[in-house]
C-alpha atoms as a PDB file:
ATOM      1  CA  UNK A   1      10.763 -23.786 -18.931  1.00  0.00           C
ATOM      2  CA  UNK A   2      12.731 -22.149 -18.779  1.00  0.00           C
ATOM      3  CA  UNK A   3       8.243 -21.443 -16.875  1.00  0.00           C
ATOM      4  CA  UNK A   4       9.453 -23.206 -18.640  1.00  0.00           C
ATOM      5  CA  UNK A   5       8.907 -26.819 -19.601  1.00  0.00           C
ATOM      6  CA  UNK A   6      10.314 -28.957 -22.229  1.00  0.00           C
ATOM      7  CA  UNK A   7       7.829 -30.515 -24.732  1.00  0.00           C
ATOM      8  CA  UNK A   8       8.267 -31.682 -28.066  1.00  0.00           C
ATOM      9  CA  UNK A   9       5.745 -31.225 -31.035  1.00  0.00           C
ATOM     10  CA  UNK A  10       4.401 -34.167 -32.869  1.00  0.00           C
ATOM     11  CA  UNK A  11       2.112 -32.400 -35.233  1.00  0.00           C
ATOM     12  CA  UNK A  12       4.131 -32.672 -38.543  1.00  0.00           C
ATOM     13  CA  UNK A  13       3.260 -30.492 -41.748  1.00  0.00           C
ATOM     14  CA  UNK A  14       1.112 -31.880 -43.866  1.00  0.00           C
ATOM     15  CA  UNK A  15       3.294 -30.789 -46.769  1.00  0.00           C
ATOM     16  CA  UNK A  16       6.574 -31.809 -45.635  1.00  0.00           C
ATOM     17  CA  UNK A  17       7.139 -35.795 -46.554  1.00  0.00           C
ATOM     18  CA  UNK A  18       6.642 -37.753 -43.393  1.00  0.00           C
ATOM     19  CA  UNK A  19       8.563 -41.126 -45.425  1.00  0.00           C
ATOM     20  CA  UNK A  20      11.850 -39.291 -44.721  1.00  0.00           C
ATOM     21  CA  UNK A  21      13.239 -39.762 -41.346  1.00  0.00           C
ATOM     22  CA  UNK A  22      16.279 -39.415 -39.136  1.00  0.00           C
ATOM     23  CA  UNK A  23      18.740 -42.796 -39.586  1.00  0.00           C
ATOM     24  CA  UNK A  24      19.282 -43.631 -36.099  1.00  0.00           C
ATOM     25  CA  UNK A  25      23.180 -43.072 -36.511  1.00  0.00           C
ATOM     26  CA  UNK A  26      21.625 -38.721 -36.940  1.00  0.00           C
ATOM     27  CA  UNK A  27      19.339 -39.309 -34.355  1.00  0.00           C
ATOM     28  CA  UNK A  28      21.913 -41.006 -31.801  1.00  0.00           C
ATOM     29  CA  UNK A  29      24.457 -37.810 -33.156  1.00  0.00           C
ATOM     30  CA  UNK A  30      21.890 -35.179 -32.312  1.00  0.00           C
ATOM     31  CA  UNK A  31      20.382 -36.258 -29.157  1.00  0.00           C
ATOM     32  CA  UNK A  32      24.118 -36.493 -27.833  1.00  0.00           C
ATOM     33  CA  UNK A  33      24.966 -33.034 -28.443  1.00  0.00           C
ATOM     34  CA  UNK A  34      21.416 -31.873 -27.619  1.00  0.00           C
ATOM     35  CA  UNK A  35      21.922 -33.464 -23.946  1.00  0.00           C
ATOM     36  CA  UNK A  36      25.753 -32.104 -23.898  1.00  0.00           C
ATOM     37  CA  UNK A  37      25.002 -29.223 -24.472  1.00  0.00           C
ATOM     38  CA  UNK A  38      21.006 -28.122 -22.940  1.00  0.00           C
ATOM     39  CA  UNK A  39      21.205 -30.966 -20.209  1.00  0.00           C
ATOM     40  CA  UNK A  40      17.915 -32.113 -22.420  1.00  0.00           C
ATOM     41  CA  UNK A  41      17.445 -35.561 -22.571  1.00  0.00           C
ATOM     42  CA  UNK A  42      16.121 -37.405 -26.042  1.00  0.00           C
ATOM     43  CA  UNK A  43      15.673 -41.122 -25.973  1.00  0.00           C
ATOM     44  CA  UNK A  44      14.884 -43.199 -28.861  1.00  0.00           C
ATOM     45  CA  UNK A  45      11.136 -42.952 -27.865  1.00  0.00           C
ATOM     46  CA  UNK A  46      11.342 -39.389 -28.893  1.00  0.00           C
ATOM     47  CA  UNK A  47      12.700 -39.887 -32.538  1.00  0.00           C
ATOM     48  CA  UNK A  48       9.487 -39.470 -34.426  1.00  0.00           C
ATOM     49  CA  UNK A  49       8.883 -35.939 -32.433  1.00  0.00           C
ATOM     50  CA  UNK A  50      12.337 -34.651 -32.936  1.00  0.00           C
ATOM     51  CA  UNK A  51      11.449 -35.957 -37.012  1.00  0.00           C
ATOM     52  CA  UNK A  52       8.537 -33.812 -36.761  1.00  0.00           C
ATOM     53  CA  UNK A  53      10.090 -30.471 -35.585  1.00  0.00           C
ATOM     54  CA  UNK A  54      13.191 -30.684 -37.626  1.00  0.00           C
ATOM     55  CA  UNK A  55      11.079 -31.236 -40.650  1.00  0.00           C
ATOM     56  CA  UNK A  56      10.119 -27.744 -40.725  1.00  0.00           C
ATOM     57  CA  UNK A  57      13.782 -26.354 -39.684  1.00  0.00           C
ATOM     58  CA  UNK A  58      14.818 -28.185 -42.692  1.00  0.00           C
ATOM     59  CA  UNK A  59      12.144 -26.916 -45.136  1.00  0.00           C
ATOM     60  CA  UNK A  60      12.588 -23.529 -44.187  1.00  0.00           C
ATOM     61  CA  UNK A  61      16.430 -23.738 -45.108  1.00  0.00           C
ATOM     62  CA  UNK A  62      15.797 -25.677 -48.202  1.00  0.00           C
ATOM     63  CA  UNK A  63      16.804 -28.626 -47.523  1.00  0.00           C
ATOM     64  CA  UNK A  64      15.780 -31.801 -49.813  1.00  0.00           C
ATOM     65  CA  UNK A  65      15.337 -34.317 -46.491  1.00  0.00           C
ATOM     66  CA  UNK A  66      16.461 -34.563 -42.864  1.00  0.00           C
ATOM     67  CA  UNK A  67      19.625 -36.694 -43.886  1.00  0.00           C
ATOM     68  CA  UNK A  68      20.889 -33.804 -45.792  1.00  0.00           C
ATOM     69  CA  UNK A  69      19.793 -31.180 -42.721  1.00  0.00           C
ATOM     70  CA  UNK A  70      21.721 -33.237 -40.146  1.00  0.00           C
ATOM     71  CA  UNK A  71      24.726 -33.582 -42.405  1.00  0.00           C
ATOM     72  CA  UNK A  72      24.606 -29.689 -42.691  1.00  0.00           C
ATOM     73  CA  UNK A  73      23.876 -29.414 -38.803  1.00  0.00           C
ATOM     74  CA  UNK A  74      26.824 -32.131 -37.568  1.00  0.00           C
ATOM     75  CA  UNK A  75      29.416 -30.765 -40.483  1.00  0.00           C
ATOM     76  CA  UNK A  76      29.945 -27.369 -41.757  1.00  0.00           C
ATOM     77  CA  UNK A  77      26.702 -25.925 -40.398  1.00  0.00           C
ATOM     78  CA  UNK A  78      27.003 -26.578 -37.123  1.00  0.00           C
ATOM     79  CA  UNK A  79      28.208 -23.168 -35.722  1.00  0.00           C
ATOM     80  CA  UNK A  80      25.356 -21.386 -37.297  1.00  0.00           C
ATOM     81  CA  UNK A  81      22.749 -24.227 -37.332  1.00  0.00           C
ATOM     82  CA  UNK A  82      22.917 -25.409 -33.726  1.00  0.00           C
ATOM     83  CA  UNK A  83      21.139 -22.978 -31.703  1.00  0.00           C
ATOM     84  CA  UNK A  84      18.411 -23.115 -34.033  1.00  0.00           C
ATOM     85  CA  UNK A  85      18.103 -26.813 -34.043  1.00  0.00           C
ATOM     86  CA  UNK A  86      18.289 -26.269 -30.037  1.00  0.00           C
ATOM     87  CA  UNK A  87      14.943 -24.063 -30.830  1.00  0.00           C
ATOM     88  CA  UNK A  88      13.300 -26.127 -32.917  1.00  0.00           C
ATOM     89  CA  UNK A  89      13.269 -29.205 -30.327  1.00  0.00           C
ATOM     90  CA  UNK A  90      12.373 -27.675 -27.747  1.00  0.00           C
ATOM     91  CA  UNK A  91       8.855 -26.022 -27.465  1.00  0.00           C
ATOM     92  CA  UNK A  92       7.537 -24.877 -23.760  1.00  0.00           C
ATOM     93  CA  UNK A  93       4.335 -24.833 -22.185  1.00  0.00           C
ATOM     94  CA  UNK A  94       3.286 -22.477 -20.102  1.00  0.00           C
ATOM     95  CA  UNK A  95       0.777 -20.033 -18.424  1.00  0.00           C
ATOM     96  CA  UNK A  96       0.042 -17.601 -15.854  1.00  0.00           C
ATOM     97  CA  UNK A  97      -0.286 -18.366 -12.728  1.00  0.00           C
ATOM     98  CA  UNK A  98       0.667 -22.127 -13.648  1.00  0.00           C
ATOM     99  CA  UNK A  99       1.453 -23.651 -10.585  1.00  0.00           C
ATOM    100  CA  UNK A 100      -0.766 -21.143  -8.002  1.00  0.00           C
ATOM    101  CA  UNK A 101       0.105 -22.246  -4.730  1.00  0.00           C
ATOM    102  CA  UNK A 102       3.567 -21.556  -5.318  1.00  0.00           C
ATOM    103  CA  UNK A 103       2.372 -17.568  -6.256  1.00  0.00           C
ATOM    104  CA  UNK A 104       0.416 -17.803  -3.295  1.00  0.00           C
ATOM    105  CA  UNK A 105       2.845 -18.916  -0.777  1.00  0.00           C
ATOM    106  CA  UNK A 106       4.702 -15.422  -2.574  1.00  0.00           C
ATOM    107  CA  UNK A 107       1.648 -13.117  -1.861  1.00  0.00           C
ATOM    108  CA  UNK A 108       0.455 -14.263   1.351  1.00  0.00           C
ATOM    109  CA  UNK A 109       3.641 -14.567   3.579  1.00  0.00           C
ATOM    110  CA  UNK A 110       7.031 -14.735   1.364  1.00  0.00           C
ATOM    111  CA  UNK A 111       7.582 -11.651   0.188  1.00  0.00           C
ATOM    112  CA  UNK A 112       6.776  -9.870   3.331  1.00  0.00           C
ATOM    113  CA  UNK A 113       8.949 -12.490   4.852  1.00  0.00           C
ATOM    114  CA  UNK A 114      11.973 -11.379   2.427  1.00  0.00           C
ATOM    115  CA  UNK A 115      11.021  -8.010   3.432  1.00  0.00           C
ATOM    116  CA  UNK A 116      11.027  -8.091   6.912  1.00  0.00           C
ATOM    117  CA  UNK A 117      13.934 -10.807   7.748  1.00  0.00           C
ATOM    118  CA  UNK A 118      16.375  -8.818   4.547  1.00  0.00           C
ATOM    119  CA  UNK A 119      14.831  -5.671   3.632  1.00  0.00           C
ATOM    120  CA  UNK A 120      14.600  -6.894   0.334  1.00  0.00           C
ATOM    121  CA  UNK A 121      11.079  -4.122  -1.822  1.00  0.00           C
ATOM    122  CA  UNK A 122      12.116  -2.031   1.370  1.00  0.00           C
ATOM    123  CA  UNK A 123      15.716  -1.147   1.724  1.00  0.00           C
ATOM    124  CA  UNK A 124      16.086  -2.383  -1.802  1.00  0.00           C
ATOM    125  CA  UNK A 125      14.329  -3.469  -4.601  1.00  0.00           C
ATOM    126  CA  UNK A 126      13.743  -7.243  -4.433  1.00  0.00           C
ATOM    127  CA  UNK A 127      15.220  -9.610  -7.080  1.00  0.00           C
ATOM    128  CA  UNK A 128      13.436 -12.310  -8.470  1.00  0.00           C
ATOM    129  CA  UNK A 129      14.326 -14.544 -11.131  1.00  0.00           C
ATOM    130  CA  UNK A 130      12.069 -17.212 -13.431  1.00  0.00           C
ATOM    131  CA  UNK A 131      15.184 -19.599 -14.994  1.00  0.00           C
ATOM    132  CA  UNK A 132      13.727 -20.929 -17.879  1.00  0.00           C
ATOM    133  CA  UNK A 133      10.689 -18.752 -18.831  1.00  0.00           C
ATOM    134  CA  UNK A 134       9.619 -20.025 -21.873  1.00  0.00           C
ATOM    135  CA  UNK A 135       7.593 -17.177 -23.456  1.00  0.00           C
ATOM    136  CA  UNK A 136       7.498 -15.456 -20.206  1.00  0.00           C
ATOM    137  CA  UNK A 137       4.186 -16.137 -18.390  1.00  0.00           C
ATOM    138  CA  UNK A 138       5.952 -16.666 -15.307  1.00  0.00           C
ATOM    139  CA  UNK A 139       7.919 -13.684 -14.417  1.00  0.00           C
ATOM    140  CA  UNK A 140       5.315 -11.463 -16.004  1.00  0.00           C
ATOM    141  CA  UNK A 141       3.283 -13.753 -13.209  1.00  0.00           C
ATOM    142  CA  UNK A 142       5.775 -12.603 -10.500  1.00  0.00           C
ATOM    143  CA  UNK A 143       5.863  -9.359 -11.972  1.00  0.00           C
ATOM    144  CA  UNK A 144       2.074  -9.211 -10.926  1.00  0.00           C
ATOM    145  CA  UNK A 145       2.614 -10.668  -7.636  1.00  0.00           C
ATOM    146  CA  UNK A 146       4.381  -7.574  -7.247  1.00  0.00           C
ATOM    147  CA  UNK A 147       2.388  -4.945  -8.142  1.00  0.00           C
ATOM    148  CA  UNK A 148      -0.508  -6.015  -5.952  1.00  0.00           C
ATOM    149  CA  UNK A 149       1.953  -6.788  -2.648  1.00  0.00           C
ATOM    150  CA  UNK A 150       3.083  -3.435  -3.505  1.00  0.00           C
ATOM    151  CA  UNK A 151      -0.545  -1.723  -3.557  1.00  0.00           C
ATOM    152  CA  UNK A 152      -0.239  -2.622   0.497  1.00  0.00           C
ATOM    153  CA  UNK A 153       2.782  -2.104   0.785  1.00  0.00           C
ATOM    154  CA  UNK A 154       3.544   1.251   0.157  1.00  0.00           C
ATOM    155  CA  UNK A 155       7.468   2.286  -1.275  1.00  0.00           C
ATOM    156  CA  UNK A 156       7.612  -1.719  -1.908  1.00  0.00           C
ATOM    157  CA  UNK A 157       9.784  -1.660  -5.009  1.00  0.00           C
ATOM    158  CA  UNK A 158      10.924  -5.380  -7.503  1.00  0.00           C
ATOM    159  CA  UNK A 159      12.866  -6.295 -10.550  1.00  0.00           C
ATOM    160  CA  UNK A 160      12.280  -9.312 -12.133  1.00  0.00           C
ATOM    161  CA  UNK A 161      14.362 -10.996 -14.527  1.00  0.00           C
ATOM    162  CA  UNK A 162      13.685 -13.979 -16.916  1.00  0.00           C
ATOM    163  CA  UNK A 163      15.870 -16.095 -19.024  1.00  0.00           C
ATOM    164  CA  UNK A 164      15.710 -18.950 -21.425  1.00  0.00           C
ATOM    165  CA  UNK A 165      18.144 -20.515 -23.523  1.00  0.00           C
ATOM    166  CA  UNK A 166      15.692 -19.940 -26.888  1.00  0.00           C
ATOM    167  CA  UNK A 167      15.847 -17.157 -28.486  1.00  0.00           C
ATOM    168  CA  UNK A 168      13.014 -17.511 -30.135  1.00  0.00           C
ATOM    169  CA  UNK A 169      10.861 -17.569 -26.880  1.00  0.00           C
ATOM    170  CA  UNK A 170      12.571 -15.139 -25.514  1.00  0.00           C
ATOM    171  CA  UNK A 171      12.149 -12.887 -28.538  1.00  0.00           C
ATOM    172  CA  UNK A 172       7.715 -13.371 -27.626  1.00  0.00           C
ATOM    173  CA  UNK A 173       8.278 -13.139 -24.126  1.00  0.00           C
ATOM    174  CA  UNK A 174       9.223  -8.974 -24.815  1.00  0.00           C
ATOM    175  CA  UNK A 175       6.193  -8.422 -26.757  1.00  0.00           C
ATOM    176  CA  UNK A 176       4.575 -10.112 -24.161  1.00  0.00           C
ATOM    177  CA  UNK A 177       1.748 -11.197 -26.478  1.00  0.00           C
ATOM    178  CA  UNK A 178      -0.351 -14.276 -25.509  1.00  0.00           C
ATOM    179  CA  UNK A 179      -3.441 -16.711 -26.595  1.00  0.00           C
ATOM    180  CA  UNK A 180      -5.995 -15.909 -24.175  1.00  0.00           C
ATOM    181  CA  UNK A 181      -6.296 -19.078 -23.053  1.00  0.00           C
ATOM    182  CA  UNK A 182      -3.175 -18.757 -21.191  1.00  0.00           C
ATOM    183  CA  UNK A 183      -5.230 -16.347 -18.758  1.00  0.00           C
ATOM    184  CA  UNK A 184      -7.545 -19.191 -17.265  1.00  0.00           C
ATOM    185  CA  UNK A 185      -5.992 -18.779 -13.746  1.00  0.00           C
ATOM    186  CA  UNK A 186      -5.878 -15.002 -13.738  1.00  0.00           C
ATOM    187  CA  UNK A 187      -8.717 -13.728 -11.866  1.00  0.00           C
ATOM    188  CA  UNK A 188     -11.452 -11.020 -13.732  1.00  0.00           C
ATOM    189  CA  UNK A 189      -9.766  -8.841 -11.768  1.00  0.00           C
ATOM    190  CA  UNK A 190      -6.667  -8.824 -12.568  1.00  0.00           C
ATOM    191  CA  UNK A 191      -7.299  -9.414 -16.495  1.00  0.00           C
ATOM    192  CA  UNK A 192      -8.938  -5.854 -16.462  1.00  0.00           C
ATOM    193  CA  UNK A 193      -5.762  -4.559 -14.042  1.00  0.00           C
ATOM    194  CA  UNK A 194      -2.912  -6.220 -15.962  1.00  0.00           C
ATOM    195  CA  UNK A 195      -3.939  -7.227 -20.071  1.00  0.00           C
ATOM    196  CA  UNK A 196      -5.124  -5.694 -22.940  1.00  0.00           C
ATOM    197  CA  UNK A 197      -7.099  -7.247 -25.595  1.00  0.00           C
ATOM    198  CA  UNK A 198      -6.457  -7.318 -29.132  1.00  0.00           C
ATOM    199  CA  UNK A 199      -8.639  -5.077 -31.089  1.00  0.00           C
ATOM    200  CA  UNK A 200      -9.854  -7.817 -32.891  1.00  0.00           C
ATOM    201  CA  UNK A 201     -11.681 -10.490 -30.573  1.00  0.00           C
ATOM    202  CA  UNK A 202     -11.381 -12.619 -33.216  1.00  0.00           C
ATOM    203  CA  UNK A 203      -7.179 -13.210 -32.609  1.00  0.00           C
ATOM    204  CA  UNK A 204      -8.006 -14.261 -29.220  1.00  0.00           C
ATOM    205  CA  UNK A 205      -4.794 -12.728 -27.587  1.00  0.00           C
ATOM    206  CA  UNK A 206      -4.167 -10.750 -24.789  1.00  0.00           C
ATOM    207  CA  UNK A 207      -0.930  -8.533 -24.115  1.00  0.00           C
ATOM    208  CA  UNK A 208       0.837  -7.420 -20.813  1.00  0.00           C
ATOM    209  CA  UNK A 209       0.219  -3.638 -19.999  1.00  0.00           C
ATOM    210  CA  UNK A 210       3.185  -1.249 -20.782  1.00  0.00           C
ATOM    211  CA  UNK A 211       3.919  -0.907 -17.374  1.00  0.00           C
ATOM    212  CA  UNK A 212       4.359  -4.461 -16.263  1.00  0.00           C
ATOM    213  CA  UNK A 213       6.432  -4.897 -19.130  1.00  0.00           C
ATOM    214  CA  UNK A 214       8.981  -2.389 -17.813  1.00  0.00           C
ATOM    215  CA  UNK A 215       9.089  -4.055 -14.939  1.00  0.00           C
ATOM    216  CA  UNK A 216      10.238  -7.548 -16.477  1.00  0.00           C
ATOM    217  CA  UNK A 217      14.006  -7.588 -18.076  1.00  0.00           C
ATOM    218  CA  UNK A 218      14.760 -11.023 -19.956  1.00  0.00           C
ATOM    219  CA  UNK A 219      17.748 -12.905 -21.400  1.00  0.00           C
ATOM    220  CA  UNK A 220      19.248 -16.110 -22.752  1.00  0.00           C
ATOM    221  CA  UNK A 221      20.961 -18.260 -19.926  1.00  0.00           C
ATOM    222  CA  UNK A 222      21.740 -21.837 -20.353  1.00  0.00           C
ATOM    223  CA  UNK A 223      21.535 -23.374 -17.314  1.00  0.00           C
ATOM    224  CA  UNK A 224      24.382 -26.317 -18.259  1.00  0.00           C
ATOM    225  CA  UNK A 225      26.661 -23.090 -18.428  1.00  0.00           C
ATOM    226  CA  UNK A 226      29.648 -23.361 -15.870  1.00  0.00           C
ATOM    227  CA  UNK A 227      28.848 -19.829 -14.263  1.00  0.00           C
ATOM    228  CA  UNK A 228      26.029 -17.817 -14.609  1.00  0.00           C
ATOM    229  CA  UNK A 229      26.689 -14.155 -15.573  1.00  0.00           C
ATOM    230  CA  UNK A 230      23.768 -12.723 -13.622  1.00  0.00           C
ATOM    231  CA  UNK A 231      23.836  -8.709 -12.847  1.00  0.00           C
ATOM    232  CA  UNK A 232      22.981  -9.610  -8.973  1.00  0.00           C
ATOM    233  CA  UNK A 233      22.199 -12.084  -6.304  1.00  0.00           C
ATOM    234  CA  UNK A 234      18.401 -13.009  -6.477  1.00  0.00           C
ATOM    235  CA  UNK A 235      16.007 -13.243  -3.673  1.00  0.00           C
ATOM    236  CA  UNK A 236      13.267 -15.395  -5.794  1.00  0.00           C
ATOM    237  CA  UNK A 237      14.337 -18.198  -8.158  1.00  0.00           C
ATOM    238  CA  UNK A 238      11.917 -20.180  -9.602  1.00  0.00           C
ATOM    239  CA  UNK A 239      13.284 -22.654 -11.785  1.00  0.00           C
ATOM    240  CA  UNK A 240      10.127 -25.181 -12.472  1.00  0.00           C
ATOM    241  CA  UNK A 241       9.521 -28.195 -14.291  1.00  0.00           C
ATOM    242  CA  UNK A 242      12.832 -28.291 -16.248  1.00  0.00           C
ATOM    243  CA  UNK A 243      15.046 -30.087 -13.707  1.00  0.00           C
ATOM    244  CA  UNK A 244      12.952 -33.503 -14.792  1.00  0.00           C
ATOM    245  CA  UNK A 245      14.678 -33.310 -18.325  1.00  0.00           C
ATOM    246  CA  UNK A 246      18.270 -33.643 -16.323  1.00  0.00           C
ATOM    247  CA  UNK A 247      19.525 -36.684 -15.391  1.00  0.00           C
ATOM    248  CA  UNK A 248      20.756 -36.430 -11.457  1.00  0.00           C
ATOM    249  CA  UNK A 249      24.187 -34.840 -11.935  1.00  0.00           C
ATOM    250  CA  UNK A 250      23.181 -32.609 -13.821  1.00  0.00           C
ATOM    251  CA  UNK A 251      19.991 -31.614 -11.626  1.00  0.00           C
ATOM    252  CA  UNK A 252      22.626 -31.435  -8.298  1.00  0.00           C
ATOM    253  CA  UNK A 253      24.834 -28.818 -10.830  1.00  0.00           C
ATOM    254  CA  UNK A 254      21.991 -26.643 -11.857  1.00  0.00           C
ATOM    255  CA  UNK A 255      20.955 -26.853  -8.923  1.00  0.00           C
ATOM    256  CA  UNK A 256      23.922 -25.830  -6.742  1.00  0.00           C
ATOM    257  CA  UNK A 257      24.901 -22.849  -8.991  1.00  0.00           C
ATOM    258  CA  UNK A 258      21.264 -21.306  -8.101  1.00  0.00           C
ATOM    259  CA  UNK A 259      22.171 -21.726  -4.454  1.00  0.00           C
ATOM    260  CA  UNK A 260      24.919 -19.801  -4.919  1.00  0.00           C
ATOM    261  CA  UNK A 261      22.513 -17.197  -6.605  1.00  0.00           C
ATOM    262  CA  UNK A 262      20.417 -16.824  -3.762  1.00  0.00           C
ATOM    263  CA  UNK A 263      20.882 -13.908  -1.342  1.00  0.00           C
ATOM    264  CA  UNK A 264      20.696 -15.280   2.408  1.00  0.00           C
ATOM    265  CA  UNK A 265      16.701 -16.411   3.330  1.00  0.00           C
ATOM    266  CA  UNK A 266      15.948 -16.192  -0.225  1.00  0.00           C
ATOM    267  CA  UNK A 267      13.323 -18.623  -1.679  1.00  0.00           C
ATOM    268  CA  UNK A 268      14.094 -21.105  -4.658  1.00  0.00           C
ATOM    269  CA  UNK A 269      10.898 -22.938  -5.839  1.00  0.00           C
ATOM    270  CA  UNK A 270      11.164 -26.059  -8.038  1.00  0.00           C
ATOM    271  CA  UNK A 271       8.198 -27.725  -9.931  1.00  0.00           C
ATOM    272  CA  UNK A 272       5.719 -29.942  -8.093  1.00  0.00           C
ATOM    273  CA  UNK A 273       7.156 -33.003  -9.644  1.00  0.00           C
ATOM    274  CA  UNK A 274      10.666 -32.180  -8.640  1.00  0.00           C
ATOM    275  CA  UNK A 275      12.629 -32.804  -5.520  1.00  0.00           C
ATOM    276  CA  UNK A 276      16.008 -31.516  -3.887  1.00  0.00           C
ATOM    277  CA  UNK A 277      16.307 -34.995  -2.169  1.00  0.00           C
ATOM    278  CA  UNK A 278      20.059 -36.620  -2.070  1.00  0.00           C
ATOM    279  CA  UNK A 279      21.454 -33.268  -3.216  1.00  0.00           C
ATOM    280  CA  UNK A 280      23.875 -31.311  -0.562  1.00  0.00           C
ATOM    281  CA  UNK A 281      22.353 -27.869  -0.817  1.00  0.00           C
ATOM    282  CA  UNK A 282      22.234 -24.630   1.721  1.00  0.00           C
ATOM    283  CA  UNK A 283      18.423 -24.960   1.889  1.00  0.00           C
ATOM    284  CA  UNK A 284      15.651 -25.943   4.122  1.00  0.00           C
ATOM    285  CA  UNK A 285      12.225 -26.846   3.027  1.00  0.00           C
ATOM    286  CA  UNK A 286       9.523 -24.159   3.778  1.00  0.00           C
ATOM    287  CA  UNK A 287       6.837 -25.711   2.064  1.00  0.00           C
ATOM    288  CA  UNK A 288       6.098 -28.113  -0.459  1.00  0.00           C
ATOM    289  CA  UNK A 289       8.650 -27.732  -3.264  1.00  0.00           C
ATOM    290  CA  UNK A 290       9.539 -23.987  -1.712  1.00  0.00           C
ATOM    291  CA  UNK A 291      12.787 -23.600   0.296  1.00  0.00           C
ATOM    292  CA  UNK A 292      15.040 -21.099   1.974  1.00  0.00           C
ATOM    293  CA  UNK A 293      18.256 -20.543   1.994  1.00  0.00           C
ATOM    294  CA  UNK A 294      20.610 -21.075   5.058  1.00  0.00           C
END
């Protein structure tokens, strides 16, 4: 957030007309089928944001003003219009390493726990899964996590897989292109190891080497979705810093099905601001926001 976080834009375009807003019988519309159908929360103190994104959505189609854009999106246009509108609202945050203790509880004893208690890099490779990925800093994070457990850890093999329910996130997280400043954690080391910078310094980007790209398979999940069609069981879920956009059924859902998803002693990490507390799950707590499966 998924990692994916949910954050909303309030930097309008300064050529769009900021007079023309949402009536709050659109608003009320939209932020009911927003929540119904991404778990995403909008309250009224969010109007002028959502105003501010949809703006653009609405000049890019042509629209005259956002009445006319919500009439399309709630009538006719909805079947074509929706997941775009879901896009448009919902921007993520995100960079590597974002969260490090949570990388290195990975490095420095949970993967070679997953290794030695379920064979998991050893007998097979080891499955790890970033729900909610935004643009993909996170598993590309894991992905590097990885590598360097595998440099001493010889025949160590991992797949990671990350999914989002934007498209258009998931469509940068393949090139795996990023604003440098999204490095910050990401020792000297590592930069030289794992990115390549653009040709011209002047773009300020970095991108993820070839072959930690291959390494990193991504698609679109929703995570209000009755099942999730995954291709296995995963031994690493991180799903971070989304659950606080759910209100407490729907966190004890989301958070259920990836139980289910977890292979036996595999790890699910939530965001430092979340909790599992109140919720009847198959884990125990490992570590702050880290736990285990039963």
């Amino acid at each position: 957030m998924i990692d994916g976080t949910f954050n909303l834009d309030t930097k309008d375009d300064p050529q769009l007309d900021i007079r023309d807003g949402l009536s709050t019988g659109h608003f009320r519309q939209l932020a009911e089928m927003i929540e119904d159908y991404a778990g995403i929360r909008m309250p009224a103190a969010k109007k002028v944001m959502v105003e501010g994104r949809l703006r653009r959505r609405m000049k890019h189609l042509g629209f005259a003003n956002l009445g006319a854009y919500c009439e399309h999106v709630l009538g006719d246009g909805q079947d074509r219009e929706f997941v775009h509108l879901i896009d448009a609202v919902t921007t993520n945050k995100t960079e590597f390493f974002r969260e490090p203790r949570h990388f290195e509880f990975l490095a420095r004893q949970g993967l070679a726990a997953l290794q030695a208690d379920t064979g998991a890099g050893a007998d097979r490779p080891l499955a790890a899964w970033s729900a909610a990925c935004s643009t993909g800093a996170e598993p590309y994070t894991l992905a590097i996590v990885m590598k360097e457990f595998a440099r001493s850890h010889p025949g160590f093999t991992a797949r990671v897989l990350g999914t989002d329910i934007s498209f258009d996130v998931l469509a940068q997280a393949h090139l795996g292109i990023f604003p440098e400043e999204q490095i910050a954690l990401v020792s000297k080391e590592l930069r030289r190891r794992y990115f390549l910078r653009a040709r011209e310094p002047s773009r300020h980007e970095v991108r993820v080497i070839p072959e930690l790209r291959r390494d990193v398979a991504f698609g679109r999940l929703n995570l209000m979705d009755q099942a999730y069609r995954l291709p296995h069981d995963m031994d690493i879920i991180l799903c971070r810093n989304i659950l606080i956009y759910f209100d407490k059924p729907t966190q004890a859902r989301v958070l259920a099905h990836l139980s289910e998803h977890l292979t036996p002693e595999g790890f699910l990490i939530i965001g430092h601001s979340e909790a599992t507390a109140g919720f009847a799950l198959p884990l125990r707590q490992v570590a702050p926001t880290i736990f285990r499966k039963l």
